[in-house]
C-alpha atoms as a PDB file:
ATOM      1  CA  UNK A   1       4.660  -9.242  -3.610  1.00  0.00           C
ATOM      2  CA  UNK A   2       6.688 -11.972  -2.160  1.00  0.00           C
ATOM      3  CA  UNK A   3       6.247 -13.125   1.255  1.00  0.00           C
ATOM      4  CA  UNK A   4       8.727 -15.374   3.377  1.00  0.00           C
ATOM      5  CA  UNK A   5       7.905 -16.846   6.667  1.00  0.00           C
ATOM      6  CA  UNK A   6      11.192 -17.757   8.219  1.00  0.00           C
ATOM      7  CA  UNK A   7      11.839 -19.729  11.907  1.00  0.00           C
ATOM      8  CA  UNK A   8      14.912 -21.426  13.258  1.00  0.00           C
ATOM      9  CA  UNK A   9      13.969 -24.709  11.871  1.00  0.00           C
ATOM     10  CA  UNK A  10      12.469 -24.219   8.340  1.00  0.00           C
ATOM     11  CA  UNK A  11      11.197 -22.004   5.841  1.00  0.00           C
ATOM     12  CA  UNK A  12       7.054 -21.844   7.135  1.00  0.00           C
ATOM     13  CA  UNK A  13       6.517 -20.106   3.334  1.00  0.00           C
ATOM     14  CA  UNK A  14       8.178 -18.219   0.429  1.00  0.00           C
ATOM     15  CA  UNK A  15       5.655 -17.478  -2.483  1.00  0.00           C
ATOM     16  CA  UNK A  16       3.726 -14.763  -4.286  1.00  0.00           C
ATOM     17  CA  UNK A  17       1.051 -12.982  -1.754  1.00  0.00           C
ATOM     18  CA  UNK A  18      -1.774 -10.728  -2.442  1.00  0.00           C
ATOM     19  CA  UNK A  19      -1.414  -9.437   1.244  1.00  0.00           C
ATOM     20  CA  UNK A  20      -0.301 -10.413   4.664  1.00  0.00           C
ATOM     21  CA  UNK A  21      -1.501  -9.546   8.279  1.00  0.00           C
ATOM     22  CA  UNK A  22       0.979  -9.313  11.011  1.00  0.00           C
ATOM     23  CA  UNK A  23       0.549  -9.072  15.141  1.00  0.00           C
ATOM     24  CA  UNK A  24       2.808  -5.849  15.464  1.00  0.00           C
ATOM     25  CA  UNK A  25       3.612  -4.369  18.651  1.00  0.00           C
ATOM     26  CA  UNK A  26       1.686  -1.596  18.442  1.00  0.00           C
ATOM     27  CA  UNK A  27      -1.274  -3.505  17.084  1.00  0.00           C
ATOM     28  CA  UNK A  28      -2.244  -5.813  14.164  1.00  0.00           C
ATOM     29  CA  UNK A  29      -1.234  -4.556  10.748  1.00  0.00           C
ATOM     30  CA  UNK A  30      -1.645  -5.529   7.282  1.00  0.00           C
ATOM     31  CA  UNK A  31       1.328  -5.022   4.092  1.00  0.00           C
ATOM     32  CA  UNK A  32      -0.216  -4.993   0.507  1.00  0.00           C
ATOM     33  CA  UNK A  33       1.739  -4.651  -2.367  1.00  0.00           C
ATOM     34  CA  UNK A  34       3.562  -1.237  -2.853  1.00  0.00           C
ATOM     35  CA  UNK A  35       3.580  -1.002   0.927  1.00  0.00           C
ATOM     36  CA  UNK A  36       5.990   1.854   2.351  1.00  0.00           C
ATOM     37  CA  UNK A  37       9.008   0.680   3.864  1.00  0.00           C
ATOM     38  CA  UNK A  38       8.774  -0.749   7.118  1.00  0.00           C
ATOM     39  CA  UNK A  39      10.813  -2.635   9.790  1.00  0.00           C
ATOM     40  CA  UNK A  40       8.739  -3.820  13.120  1.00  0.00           C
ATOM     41  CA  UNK A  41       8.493  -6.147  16.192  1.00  0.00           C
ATOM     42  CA  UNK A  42       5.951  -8.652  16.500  1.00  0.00           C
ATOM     43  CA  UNK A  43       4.387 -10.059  19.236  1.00  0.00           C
ATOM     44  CA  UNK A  44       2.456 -13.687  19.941  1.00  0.00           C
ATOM     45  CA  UNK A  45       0.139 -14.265  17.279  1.00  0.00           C
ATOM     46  CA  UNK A  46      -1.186 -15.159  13.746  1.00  0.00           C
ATOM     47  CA  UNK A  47       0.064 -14.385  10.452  1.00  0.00           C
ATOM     48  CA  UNK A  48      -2.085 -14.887   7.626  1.00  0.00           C
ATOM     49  CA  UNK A  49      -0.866 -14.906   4.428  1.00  0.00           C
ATOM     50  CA  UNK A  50      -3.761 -14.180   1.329  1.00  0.00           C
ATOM     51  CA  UNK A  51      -2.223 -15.286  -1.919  1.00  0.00           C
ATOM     52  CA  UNK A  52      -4.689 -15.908  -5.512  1.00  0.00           C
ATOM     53  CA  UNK A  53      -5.248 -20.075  -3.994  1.00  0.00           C
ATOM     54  CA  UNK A  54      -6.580 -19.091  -0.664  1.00  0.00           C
ATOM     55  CA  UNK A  55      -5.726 -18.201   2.883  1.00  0.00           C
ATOM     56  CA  UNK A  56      -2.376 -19.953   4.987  1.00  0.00           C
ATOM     57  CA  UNK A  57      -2.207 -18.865   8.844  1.00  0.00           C
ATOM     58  CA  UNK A  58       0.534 -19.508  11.107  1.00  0.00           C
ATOM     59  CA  UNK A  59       1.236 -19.101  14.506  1.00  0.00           C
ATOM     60  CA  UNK A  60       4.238 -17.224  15.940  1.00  0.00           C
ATOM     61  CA  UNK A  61       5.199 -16.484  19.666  1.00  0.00           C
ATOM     62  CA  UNK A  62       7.125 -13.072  18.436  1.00  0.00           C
ATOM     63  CA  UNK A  63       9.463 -12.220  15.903  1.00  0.00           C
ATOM     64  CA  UNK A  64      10.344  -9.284  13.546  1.00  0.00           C
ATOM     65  CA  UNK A  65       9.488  -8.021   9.806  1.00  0.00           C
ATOM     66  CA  UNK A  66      10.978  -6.081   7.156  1.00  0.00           C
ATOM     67  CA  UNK A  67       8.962  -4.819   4.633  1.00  0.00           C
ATOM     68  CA  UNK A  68      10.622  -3.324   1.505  1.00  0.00           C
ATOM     69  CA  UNK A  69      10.490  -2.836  -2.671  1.00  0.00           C
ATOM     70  CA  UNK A  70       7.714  -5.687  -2.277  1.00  0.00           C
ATOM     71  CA  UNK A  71       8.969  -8.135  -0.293  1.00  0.00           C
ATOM     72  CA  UNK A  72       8.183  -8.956   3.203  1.00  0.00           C
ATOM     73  CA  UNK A  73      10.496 -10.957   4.848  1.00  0.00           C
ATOM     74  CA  UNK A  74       9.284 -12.543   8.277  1.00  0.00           C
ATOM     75  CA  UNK A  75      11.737 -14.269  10.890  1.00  0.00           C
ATOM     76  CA  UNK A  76       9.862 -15.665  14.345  1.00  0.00           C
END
């Protein structure tokens, strides 16, 4: 699936992703590929990205994600 990690400033990541683990609102959640839609909020905390080279983490203060037809799309 493709990931993108998106701020103000800069693209954090865009790239192929075996997984990635959000801080959601509700509580931490991961989206694999084939994941059922979903939009949510995110609150302070890490996202880790897994792709087939290894683990990237990134801190975010909040934000929001869309996840849909394999592509996650995060803007913090």
């Amino acid at each position: 699936m493709i990931v993108e990690v998106i701020t103000p400033d800069k693209i954090l990541f865009s790239g192929e992703a075996v997984s990635v683990k959000l801080p959601g609102s509700g509580g931490s959640f991961e989206a694999l590929a084939n994941h059922a839609p979903l939009l949510s909020s995110l609150e302070k905390g890490q996202i880790i990205v897994r792709t087939a080279q290894g683990e990237e983490t990134f801190d975010i203060t909040g934000g929001i994600v869309e996840v849909l037809q394999n592509k996650v799309i995060v803007l913090a």
